[in-house]
Protein backbone atom coordinates (compact mmCIF):
# COMPACT_ATOMS: atom_id res chain seq x y z
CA UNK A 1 133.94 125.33 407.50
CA UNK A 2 134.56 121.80 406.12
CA UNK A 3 135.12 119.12 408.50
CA UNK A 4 137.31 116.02 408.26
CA UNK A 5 135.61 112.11 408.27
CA UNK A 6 135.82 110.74 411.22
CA UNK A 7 138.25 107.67 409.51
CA UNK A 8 140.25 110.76 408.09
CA UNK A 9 141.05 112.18 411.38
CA UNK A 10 142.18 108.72 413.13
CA UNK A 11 144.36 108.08 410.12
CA UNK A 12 145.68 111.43 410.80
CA UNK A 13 145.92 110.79 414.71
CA UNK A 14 148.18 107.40 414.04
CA UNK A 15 150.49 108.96 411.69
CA UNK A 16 151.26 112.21 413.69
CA UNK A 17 151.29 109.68 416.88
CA UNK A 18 154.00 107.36 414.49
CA UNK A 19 156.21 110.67 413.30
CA UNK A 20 156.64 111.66 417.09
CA UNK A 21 157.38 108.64 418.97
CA UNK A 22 160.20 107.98 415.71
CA UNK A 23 161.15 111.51 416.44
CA UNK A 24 161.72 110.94 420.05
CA UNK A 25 163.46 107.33 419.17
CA UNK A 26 165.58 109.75 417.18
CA UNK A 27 166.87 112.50 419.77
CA UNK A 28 167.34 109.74 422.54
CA UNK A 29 169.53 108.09 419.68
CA UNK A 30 171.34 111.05 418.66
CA UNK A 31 171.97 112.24 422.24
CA UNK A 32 173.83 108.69 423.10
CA UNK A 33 175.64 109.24 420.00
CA UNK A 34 174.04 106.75 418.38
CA UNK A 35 173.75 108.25 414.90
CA UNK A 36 172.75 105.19 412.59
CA UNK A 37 169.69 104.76 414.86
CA UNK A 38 168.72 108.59 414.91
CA UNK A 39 169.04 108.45 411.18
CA UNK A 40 166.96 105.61 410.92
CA UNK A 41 164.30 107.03 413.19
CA UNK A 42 164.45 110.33 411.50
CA UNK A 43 163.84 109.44 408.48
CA UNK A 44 160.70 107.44 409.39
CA UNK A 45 159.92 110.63 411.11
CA UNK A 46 160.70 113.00 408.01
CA UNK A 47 158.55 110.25 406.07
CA UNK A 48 155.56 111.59 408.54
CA UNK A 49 155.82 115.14 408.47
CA UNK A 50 158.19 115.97 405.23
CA UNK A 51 156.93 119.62 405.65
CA UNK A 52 158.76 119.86 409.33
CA UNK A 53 161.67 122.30 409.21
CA UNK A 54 163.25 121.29 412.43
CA UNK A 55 163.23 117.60 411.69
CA UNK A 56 164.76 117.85 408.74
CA UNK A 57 167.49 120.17 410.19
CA UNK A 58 167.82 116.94 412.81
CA UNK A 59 167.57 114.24 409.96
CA UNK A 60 170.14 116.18 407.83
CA UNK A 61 172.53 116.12 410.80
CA UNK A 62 172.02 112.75 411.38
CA UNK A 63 172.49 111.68 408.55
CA UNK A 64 175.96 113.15 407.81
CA UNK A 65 176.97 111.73 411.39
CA UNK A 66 175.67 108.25 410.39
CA UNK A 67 177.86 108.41 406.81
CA UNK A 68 180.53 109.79 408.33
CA UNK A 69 180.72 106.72 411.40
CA UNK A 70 179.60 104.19 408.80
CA UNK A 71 182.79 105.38 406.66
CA UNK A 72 185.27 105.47 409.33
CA UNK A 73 184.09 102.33 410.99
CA UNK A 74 184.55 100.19 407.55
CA UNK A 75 188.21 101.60 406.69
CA UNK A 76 188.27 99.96 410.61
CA UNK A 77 187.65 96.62 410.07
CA UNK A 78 189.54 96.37 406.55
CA UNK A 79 192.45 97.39 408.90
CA UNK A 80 191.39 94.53 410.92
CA UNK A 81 190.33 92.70 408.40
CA UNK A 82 187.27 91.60 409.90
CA UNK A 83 185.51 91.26 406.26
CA UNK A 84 182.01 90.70 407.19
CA UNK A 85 182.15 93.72 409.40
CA UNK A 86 183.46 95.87 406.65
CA UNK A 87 180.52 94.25 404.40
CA UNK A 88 177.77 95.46 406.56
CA UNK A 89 179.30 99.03 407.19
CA UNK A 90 179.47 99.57 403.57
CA UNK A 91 176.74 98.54 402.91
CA UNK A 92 174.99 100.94 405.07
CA UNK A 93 176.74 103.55 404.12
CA UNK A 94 175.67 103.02 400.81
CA UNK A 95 172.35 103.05 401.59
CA UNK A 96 172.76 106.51 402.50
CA UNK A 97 175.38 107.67 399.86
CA UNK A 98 175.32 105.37 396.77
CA UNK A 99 177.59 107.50 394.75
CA UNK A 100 180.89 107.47 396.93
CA UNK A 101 183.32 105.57 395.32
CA UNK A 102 185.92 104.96 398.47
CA UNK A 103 182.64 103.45 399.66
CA UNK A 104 182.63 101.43 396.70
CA UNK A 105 185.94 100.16 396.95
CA UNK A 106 185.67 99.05 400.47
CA UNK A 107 182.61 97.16 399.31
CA UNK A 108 184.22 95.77 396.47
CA UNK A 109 187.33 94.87 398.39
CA UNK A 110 185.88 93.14 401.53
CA UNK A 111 183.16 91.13 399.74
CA UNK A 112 185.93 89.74 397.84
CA UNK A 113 188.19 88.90 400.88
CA UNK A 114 184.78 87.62 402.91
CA UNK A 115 183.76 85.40 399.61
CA UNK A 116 187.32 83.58 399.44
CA UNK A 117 186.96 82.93 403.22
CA UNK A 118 183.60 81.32 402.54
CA UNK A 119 185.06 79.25 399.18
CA UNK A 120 187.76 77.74 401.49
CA UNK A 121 184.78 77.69 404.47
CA UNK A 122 182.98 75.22 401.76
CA UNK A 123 185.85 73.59 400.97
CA UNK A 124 186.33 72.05 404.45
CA UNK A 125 182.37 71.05 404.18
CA UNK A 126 183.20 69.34 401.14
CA UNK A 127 185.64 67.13 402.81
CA UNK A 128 183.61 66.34 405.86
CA UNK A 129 180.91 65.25 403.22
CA UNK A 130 178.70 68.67 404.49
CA UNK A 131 177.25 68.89 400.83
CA UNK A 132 174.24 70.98 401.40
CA UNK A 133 176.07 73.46 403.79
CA UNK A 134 178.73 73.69 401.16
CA UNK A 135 176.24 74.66 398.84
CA UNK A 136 174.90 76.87 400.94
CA UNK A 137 178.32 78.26 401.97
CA UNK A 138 179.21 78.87 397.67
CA UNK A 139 176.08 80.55 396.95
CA UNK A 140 176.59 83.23 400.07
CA UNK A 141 180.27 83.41 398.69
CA UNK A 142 178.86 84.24 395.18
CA UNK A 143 176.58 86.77 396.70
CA UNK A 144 178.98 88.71 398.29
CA UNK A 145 181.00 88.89 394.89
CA UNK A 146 181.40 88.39 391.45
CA UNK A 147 184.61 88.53 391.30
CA UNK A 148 186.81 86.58 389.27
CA UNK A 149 189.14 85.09 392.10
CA UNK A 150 186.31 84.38 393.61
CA UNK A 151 184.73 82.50 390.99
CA UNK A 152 187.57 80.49 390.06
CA UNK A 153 188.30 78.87 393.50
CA UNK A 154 184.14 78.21 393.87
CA UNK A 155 184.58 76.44 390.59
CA UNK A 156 187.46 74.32 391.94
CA UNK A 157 184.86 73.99 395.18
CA UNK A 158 182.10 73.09 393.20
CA UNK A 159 183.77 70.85 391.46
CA UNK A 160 185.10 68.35 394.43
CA UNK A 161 181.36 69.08 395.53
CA UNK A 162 180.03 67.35 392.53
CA UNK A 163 182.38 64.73 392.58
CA UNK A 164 181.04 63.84 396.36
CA UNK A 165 177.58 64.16 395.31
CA UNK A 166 177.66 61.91 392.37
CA UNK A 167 179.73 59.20 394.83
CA UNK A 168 177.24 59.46 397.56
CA UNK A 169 174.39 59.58 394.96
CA UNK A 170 175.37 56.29 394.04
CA UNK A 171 175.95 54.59 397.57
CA UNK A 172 172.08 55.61 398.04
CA UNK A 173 170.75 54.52 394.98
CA UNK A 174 172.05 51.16 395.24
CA UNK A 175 170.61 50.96 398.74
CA UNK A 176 167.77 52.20 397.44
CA UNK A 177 167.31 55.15 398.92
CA UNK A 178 165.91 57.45 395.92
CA UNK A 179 164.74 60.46 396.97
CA UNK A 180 168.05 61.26 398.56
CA UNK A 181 169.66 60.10 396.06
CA UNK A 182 168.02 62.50 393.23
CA UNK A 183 168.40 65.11 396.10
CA UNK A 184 172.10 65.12 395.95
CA UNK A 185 172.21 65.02 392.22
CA UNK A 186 169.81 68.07 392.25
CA UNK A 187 172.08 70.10 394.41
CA UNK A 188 174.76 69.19 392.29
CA UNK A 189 173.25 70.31 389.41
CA UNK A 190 173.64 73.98 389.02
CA UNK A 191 177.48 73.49 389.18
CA UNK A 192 177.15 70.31 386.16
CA UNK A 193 174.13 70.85 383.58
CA UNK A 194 175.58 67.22 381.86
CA UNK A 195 174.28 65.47 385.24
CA UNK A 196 170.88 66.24 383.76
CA UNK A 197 170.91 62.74 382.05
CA UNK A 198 171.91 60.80 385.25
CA UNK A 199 168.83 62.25 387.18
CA UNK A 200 166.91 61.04 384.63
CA UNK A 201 168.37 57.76 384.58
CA UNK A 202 167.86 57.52 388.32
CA UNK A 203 164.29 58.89 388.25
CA UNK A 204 163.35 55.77 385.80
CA UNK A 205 165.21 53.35 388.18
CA UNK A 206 163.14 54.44 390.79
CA UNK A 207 160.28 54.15 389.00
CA UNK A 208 161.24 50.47 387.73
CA UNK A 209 161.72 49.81 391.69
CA UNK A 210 158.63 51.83 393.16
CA UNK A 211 156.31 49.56 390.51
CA UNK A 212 158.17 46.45 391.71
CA UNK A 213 157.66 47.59 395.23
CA UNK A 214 153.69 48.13 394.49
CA UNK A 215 153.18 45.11 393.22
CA UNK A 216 155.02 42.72 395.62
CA UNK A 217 152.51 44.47 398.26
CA UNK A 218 149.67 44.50 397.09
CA UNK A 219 150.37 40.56 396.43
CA UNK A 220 151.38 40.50 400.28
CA UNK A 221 148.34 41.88 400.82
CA UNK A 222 145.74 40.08 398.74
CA UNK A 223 147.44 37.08 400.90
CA UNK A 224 146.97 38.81 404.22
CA UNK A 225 143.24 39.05 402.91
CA UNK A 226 142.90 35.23 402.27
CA UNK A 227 143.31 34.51 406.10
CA UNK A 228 141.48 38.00 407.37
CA UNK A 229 144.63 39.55 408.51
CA UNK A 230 143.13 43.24 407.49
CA UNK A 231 144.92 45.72 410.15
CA UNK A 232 148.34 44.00 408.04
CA UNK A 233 146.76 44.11 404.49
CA UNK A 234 145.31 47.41 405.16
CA UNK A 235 149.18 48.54 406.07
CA UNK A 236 150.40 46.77 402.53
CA UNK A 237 147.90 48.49 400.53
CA UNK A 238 148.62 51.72 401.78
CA UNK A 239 151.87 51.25 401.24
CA UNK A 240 151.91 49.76 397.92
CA UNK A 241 149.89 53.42 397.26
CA UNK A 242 152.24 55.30 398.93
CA UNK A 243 154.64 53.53 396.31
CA UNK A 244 152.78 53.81 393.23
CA UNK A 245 149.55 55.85 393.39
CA UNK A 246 146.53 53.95 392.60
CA UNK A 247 142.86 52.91 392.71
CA UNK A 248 143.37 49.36 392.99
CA UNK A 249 145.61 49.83 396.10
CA UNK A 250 143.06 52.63 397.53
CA UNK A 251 140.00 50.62 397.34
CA UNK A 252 141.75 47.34 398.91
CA UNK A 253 143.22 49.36 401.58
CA UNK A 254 139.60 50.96 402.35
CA UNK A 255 138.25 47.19 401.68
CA UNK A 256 140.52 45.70 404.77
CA UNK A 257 140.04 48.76 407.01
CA UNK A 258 135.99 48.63 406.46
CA UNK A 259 136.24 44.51 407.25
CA UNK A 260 137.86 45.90 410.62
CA UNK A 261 134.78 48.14 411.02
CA UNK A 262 132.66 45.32 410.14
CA UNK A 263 134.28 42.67 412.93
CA UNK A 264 133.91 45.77 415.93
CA UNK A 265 130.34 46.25 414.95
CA UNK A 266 129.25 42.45 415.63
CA UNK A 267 131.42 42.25 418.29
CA UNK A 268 129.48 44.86 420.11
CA UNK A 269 126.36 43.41 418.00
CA UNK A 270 125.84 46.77 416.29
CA UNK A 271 124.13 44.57 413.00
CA UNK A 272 123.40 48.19 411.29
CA UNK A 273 126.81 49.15 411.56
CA UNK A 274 128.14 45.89 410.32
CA UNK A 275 126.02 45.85 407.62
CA UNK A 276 126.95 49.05 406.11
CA UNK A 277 130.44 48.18 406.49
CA UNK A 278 130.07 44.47 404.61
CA UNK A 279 127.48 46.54 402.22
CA UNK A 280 130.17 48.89 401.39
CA UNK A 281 132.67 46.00 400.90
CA UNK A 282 131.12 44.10 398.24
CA UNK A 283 130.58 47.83 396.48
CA UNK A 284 134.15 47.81 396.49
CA UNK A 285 134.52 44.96 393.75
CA UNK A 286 137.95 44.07 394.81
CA UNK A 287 137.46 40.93 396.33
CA UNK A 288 137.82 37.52 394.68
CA UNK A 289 136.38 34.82 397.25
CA UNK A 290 133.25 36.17 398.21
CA UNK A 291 133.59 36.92 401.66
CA UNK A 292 132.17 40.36 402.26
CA UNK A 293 129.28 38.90 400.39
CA UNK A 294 129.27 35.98 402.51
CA UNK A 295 129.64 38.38 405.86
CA UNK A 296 126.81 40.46 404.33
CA UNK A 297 124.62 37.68 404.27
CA UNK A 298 125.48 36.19 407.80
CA UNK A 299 125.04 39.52 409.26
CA UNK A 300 121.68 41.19 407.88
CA UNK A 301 118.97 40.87 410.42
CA UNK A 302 115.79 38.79 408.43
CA UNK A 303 112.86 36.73 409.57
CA UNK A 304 113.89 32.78 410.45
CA UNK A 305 111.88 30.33 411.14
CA UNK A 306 113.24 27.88 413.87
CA UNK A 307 111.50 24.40 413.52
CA UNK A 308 111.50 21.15 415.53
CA UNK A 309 111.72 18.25 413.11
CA UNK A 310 111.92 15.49 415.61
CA UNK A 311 112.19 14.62 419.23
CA UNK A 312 113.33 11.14 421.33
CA UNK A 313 113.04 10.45 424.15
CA UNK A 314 114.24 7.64 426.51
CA UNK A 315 111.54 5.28 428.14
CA UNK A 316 113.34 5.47 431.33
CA UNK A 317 114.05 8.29 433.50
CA UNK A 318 117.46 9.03 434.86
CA UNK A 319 117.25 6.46 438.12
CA UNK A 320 116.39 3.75 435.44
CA UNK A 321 112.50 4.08 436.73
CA UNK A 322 109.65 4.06 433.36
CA UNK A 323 107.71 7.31 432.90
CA UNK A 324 104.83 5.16 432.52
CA UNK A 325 104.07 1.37 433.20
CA UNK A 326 105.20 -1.33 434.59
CA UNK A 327 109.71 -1.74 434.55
CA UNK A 328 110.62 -4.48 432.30
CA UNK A 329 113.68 -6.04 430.93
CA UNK A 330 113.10 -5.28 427.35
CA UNK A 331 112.29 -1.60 427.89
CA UNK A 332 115.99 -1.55 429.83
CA UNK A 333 117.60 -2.83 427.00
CA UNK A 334 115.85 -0.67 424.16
CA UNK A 335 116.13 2.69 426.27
CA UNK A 336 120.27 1.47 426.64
CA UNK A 337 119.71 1.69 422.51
CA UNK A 338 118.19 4.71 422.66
CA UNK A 339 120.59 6.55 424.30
CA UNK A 340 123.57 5.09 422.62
CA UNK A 341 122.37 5.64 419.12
CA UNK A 342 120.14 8.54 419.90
CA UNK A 343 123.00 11.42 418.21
CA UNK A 344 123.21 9.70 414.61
CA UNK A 345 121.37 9.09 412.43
CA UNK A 346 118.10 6.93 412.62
CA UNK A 347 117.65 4.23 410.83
CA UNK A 348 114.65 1.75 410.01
CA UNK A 349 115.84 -1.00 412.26
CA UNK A 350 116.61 1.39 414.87
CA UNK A 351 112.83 2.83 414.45
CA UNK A 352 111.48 -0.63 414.21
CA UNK A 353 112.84 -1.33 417.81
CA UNK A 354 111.38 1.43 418.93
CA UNK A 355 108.11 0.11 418.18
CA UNK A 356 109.11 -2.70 420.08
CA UNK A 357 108.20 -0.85 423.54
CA UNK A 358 104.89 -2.07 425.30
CA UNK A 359 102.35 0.78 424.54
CA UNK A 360 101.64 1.43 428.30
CA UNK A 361 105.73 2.43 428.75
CA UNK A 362 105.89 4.86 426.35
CA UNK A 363 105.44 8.33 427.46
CA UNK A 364 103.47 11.32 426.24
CA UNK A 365 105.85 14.18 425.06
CA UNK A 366 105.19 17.87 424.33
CA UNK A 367 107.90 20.46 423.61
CA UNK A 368 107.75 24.04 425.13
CA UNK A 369 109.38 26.54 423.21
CA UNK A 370 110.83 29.80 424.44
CA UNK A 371 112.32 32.31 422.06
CA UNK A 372 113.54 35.25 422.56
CA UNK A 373 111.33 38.13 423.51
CA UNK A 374 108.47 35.65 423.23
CA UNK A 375 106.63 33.65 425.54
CA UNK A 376 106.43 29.99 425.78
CA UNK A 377 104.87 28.13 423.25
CA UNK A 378 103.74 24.34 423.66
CA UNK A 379 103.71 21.20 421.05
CA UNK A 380 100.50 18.77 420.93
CA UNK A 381 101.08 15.95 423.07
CA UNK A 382 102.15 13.05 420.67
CA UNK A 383 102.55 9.19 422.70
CA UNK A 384 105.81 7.66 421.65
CA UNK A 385 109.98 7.70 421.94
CA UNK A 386 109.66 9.12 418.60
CA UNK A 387 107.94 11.91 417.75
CA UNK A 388 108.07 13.77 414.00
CA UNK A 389 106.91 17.44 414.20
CA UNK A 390 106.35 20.49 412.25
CA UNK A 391 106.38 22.69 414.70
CA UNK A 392 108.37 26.46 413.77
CA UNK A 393 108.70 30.05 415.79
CA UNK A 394 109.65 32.65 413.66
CA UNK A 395 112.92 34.86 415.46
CA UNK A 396 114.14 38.25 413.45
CA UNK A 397 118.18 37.00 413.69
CA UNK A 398 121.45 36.89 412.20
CA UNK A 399 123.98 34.09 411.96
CA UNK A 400 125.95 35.96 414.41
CA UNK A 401 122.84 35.89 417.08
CA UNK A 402 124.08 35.45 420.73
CA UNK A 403 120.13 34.89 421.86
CA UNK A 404 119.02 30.72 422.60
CA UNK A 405 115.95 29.34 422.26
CA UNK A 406 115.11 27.08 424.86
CA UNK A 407 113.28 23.86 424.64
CA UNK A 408 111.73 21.69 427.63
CA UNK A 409 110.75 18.23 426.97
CA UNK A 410 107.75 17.14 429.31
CA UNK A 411 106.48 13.48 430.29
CA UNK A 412 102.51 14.46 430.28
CA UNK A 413 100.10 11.80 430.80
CA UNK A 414 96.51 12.87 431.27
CA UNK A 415 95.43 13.50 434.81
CA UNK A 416 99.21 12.77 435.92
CA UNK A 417 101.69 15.63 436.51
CA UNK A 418 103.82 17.19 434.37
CA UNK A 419 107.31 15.68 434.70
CA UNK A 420 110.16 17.57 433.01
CA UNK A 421 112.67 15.33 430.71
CA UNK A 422 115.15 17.71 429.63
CA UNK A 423 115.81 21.03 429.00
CA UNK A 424 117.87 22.02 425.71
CA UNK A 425 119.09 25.65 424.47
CA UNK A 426 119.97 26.17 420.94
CA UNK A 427 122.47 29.29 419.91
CA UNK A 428 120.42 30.77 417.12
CA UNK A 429 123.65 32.15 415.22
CA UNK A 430 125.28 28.27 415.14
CA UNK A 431 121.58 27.05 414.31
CA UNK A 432 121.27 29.58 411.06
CA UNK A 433 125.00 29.26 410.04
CA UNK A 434 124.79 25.60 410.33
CA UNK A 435 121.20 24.97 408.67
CA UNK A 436 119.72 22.59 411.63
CA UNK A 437 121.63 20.80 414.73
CA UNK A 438 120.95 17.57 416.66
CA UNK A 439 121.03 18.53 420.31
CA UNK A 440 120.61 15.97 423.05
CA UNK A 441 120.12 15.56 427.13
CA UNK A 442 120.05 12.49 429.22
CA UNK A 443 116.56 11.86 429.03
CA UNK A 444 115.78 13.66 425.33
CA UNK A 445 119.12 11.79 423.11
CA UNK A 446 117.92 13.27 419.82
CA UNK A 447 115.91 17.13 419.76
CA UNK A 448 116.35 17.86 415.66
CA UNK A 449 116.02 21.24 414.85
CA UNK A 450 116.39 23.29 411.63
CA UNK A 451 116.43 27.18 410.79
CA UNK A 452 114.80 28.11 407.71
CA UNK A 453 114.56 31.64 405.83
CA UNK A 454 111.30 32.79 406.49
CA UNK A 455 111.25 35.99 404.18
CA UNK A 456 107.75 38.09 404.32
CA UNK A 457 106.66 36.14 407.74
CA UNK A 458 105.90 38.41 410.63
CA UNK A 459 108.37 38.16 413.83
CA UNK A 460 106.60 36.10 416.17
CA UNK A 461 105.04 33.88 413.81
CA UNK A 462 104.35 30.26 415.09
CA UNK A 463 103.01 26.74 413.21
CA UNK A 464 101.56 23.78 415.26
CA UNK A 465 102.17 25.66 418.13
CA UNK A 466 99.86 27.16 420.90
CA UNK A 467 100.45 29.60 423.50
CA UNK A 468 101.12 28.65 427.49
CA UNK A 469 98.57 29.76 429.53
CA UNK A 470 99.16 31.46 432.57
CA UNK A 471 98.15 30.56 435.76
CA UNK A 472 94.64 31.85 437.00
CA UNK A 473 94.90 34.90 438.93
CA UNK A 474 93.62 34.43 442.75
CA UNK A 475 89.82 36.23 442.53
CA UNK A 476 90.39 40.05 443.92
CA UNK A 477 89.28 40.82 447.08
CA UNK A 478 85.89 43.60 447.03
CA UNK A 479 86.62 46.76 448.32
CA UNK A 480 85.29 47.75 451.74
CA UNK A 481 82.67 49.81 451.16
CA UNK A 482 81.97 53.42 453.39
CA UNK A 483 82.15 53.05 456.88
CA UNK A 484 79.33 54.36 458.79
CA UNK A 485 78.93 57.19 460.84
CA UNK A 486 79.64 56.82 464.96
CA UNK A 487 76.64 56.43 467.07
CA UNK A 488 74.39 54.56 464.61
């Protein structure tokens, strides 16, 4: 005995399960009287089981019941005429019965009658400007029937509808509203092949105006780039693309959103995020004034070297006392100099006064440096108001560095204490961006700095420099050694 595949048998199961719940559908149908459901569900039942005797006796049955309802309840509504209903009866009934000719008729005849309500239906659209539900309401009208009333008052229909769609067509175009304007033409088309040659006509406009559009914003936008408005250039560009689809407008849009990515990256000092985001922006080749360029070269992280060209310092302290020697008049009057000219520039005369100072009131002056992440570094001691250096610290930094380095200006003589003159911090970023800054305190009027490229040199790097020692340790006390045993 040969047995069925497992698949086989549930395929089997599911249609025998299908033919007998559309079975029972059927009888609860047919015993309500409900004969266009039975025969529905019988025949999806038959469909099943085509080999069943008793369902087809049911199906048969049904099915005359169903034709014979479907008949009686169309020659109803044309009575009535309630058209639609008489449609859809029909129509059934001629999906069970094709050949009957009454059938037919009633078709025939209420389609017609349902078509001409629709035509006038669309006429009332067309008057309350309704264009695309008039259009829809003419096509259903057609679809019901071909007749030739019918066709002659949805000609007279389409007609008015063209009419309105041309005159509305033009109220948009000239506001420049295109794509509905082409829209109405379109719809009006299958009722007036000649308005072919207007879409057309429109379709160039809109190019003509679309180009003009593109290129007044990308204009606005190259302007919004000149003064690093990018969330509004970025909005031009992509709407100049929008308008006219191109690279020139894609790139400059990515260009302004990018220099947005660049700005939120050194605000939160993220320098590797910037710098892809400047890197990418010079790939772009779309700007004219160098900026990203600029940016890129601001922001990359490299090797500086921070140098101290120059220090002065006042002979007197801030209560008008020397640092060293005896007061005198003189010194009073050169250290008022000295602190009035000490910001510009300094000239020979000014040096020559300088010089002027007894020897035993000018101080000895060292410069401690402190950058960051490094410890302090210390000058030679040099005697003098005025002290040329070339003393550098090399910082890994970018122009838009936050860090300081911080410079203290001591009074040292030898065997004396170490007095403190002033205390300066420079911003790295301003010093690199600017090339070198003259800082001053109330004691130090001039501290001239530079920063310097310093390409190859290791971070940490230092010239005429020498580290701070730290203070000696107090000596460790011995551990106590084992103690000994009681009773000894």
């Amino acid at each position: 005995m040969r047995i069925a595949p497992p698949r086989l048998l549930l395929v089997l199961a599911f249609a025998l399960a299908a033919c007998m719940a559309h079975d029972k559908a059927g009888d609860q149908a047919a015993a309500l009287g409900d004969w266009k459901t039975a025969y529905v569900n019988y025949r999806e039942a038959l469909a099943d089981a085509p080999a069943d005797p008793k369902l087809k006796e049911k199906y048969e049955r049904a099915r005359a019941e169903a034709l014979r309802t479907s008949i009686a309840a169309a020659r109803g509504c044309i009575a009535r005429q309630q058209w639609v209903c008489a449609v859809n009866e029909a129509d059934f009934a001629l999906s069970i019965d094709g050949g009957d000719v009454e059938l037919s008729n009633i078709r025939r005849d209420a389609g017609r009658e349902q078509a001409l309500v629709q035509v006038e239906q669309a006429r009332g659209q067309v008057a309350r400007g309704q264009l695309r539900q008039a259009d829809a309401t003419l096509r259903d009208a057609q679809r019901l029937s071909s007749d030739p009333k019918v066709l002659q008052a949805s000609s007279q229909v389409a007609g008015g509808l063209v009419t309105a769609a041309v005159a509305e067509s033009d109220r948009l175009r000239a506001a420049r509203q295109f794509p509905e304007a082409l829209a109405l033409l379109q719809l009006a088309l299958p009722y007036e092949a000649s308005l072919r040659e207007r879409i057309d006509g429109v379709k160039r406009e809109q190019a003509a105006f679309l180009r003009a559009e593109h290129d007044r914003l990308m204009a606005e936008g190259q302007q919004l780039l000149a003064s690093n408005a990018w969330s509004e250039a970025a909005s031009r560009f992509q709407a100049a693309h929008a308008a006219v689809p191109d690279e020139r407008a894609r790139a400059s849009e990515r260009y302004a959103r990018l220099a947005l990515t660049a700005e939120a990256g050194v605000a939160r000092s993220d320098w590797p995020a910037a710098t892809r985001a400047y890197q990418e922006m010079v790939d772009l080749r779309v700007e004219q004034n160098g900026y990203a360029a600029a940016q890129l070269g601001r922001v990359t992280v490299r090797p500086w070297a921070i140098r101290i060209r120059s220090v002065l310092v006042s002979p007197l302290r801030p209560d008008g006392v020397p640092w060293v020697g005896p007061p005198r008049r003189a010194v009073v009057q050169i250290a008022n100099e000295v602190v009035r000219l000490g910001g510009s520039s300094l000239s020979v005369p000014f040096l020559l006064m300088l010089n002027q100072v007894p020897h035993d009131n000018q101080p000895t002056v060292l410069v401690e440096v402190v950058a960051p992440g490094g410890g302090p570094l210390v000058t030679q001691p040099h005697r003098g108001l005025y002290t040329t250096l070339g003393a550098s610290v090399v910082v890994g930094a970018n122009a838009f560095e936050r860090g300081r380095v911080v410079f203290r200006v001591f009074h040292a003589e030898p065997s004396e204490l170490v007095e403190t003159m002033g205390v300066i911090e420079a911003p790295i970023g301003d010093l690199i961006t600017r090339g070198g800054l003259m800082l001053r305190s109330e004691s130090v009027p001039a501290l001239e700095l530079s920063a310097e490229p310093a390409p190859g040199v290791a971070l940490g790097s230092f010239t005429d420099l020498s580290p701070v020692a730290p203070p000696p340790r107090p000596p460790t006390a011995p551990a106590p050694g084992p103690r000994p045993p009681p009773g000894r």
